[in-house]
N, C-alpha and C. Protein backbone atom coordinates (compact mmCIF):
# COMPACT_ATOMS: atom_id res chain seq x y z
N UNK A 1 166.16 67.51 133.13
CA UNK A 1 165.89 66.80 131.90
C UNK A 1 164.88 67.58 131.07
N UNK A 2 165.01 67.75 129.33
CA UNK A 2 163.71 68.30 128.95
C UNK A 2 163.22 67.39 128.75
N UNK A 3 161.65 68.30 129.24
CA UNK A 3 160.55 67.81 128.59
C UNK A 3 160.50 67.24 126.98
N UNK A 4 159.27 66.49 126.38
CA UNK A 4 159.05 66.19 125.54
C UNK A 4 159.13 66.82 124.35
N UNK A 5 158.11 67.91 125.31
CA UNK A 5 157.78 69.47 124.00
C UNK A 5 158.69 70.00 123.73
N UNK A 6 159.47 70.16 124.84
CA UNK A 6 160.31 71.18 124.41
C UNK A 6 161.74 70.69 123.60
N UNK A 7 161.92 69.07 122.99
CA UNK A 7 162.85 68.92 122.24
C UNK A 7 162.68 68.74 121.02
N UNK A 8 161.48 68.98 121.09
CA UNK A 8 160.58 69.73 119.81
C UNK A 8 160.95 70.88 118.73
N UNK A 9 161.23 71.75 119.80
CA UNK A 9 161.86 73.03 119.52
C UNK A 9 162.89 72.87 118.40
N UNK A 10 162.86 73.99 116.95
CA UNK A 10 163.88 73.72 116.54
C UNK A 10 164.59 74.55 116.67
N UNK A 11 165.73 74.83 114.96
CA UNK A 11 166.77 75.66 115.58
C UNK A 11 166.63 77.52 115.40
N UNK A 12 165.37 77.49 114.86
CA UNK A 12 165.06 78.92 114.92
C UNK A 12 164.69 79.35 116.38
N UNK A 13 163.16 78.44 116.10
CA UNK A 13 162.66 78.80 117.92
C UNK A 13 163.82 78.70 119.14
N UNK A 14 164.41 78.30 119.14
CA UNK A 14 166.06 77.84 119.94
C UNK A 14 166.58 79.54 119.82
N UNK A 15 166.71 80.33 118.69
CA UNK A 15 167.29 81.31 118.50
C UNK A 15 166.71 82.39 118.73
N UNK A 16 165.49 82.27 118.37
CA UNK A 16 164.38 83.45 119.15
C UNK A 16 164.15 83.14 120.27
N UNK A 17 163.95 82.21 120.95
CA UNK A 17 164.37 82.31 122.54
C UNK A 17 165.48 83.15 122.72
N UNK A 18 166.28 82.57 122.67
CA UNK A 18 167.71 83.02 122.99
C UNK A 18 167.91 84.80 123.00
N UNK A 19 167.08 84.85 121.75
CA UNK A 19 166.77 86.53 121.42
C UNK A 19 165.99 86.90 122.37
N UNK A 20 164.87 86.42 122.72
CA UNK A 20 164.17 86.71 124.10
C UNK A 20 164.37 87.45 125.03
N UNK A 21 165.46 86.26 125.67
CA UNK A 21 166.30 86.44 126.85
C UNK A 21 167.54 87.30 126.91
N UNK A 22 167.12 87.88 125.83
CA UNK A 22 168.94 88.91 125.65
C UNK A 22 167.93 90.44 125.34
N UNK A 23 166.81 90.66 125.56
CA UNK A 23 166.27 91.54 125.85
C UNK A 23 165.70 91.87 124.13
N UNK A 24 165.37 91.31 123.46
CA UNK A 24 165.45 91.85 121.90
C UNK A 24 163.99 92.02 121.58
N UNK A 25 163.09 93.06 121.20
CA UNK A 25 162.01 93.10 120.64
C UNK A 25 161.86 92.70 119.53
N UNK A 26 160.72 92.28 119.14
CA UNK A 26 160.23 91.45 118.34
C UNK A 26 160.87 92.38 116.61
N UNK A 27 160.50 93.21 116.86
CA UNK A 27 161.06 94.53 115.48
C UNK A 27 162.99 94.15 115.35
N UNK A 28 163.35 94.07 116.27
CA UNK A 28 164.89 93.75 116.55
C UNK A 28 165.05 92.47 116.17
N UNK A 29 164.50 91.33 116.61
CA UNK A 29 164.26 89.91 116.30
C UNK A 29 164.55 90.15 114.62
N UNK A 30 163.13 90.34 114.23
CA UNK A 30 162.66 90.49 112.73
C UNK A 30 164.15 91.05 111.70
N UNK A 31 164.70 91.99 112.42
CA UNK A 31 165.99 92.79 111.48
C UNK A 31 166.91 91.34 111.63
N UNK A 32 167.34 91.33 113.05
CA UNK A 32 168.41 90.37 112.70
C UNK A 32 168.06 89.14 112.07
N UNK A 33 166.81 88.42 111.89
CA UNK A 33 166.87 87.36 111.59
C UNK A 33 166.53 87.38 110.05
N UNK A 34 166.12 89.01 109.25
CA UNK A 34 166.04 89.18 108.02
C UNK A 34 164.42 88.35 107.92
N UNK A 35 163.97 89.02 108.66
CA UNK A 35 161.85 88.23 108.51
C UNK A 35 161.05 89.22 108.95
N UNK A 36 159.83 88.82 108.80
CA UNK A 36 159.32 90.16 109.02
C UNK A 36 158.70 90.32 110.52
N UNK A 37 158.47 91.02 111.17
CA UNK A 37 157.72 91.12 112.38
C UNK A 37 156.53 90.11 112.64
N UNK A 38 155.78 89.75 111.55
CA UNK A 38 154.32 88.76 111.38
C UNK A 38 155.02 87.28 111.92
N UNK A 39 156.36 87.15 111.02
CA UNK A 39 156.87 85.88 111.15
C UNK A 39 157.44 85.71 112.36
N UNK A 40 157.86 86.58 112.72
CA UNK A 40 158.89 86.44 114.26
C UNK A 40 157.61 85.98 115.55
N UNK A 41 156.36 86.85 114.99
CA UNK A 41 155.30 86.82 116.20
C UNK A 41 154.85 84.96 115.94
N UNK A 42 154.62 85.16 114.82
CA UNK A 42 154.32 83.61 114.45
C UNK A 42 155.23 82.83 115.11
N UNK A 43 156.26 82.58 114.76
CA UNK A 43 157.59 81.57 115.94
C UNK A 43 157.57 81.84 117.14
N UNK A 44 157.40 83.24 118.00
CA UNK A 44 156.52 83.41 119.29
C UNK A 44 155.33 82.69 119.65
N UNK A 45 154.62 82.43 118.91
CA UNK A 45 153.03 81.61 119.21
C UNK A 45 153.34 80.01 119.40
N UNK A 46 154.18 79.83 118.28
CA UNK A 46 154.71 78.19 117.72
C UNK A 46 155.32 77.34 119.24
N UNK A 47 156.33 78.59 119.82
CA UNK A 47 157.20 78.23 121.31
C UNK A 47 156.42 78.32 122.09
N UNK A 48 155.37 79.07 122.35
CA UNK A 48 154.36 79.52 123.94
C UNK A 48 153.69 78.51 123.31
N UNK A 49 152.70 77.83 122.66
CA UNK A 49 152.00 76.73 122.44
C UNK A 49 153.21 75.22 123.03
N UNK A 50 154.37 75.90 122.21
CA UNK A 50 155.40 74.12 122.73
C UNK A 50 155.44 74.14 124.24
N UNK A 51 156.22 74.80 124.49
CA UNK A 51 156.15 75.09 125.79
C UNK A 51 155.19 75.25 126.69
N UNK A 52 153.96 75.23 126.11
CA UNK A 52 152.74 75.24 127.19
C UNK A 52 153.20 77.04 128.20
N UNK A 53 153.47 77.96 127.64
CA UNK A 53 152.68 79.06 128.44
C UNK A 53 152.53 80.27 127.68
N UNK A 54 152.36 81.58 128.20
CA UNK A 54 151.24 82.10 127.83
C UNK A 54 152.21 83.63 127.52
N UNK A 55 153.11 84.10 127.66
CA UNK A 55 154.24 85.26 127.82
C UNK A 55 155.38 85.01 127.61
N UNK A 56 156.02 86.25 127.27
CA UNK A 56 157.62 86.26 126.98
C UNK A 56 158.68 85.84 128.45
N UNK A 57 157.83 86.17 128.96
CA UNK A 57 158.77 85.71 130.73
C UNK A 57 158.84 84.20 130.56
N UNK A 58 157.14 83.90 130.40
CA UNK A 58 157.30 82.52 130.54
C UNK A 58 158.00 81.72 129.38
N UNK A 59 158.01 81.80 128.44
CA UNK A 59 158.44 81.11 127.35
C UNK A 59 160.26 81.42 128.04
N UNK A 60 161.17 82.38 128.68
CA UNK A 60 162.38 82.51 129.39
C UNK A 60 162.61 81.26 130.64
N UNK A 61 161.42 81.66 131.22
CA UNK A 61 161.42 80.77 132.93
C UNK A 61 161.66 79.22 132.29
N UNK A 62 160.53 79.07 131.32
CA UNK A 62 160.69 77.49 130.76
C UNK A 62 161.85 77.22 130.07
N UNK A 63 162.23 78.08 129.49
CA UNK A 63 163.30 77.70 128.55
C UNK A 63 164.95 77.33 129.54
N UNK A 64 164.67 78.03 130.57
CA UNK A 64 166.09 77.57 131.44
C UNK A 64 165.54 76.67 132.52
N UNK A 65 164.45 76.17 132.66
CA UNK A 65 164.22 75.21 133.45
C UNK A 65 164.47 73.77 133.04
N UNK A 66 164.08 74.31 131.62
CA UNK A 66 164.48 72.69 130.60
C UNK A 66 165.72 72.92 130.31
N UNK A 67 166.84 73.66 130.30
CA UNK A 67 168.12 73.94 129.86
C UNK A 67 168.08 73.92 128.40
N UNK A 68 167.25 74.58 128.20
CA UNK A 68 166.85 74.78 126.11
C UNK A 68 167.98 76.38 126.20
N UNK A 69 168.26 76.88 127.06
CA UNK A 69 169.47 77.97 126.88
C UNK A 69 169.73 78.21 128.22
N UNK A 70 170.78 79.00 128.45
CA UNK A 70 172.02 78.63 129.85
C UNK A 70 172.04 80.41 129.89
């Protein structure tokens, strides 16, 4: 079941996860999503605060524990 926080999440943070976990640096993020690197890090901070942790692993580990991506 998710958590609280994490249905929080919308459909960007949902997509930069997703980017996450498919191996994509933040510079890579930024191209495909047409934003700039500042903003992508910013929606990085927004999810590790929702999610309560502290790294890109973790913001992955949580994200398939809550089934926020498969």
């Amino acid at each position: 079941m998710k958590s609280q926080k994490c249905t929080l999440l919308n459909t960007i943070e949902t997509t930069i996860i997703q980017m996450i976990a498919n191996e994509m640096p933040n510079k890579e993020i930024a191209s495909e999503l047409n934003y700039s690197q500042r903003m992508v890090e910013y929606h990085i901070n927004k999810i590790s605060k929702k999610l309560d942790v502290q790294t890109r692993v973790g913001i992955i580990v949580k994200a398939f524990k809550n089934k926020i991506i498969t």
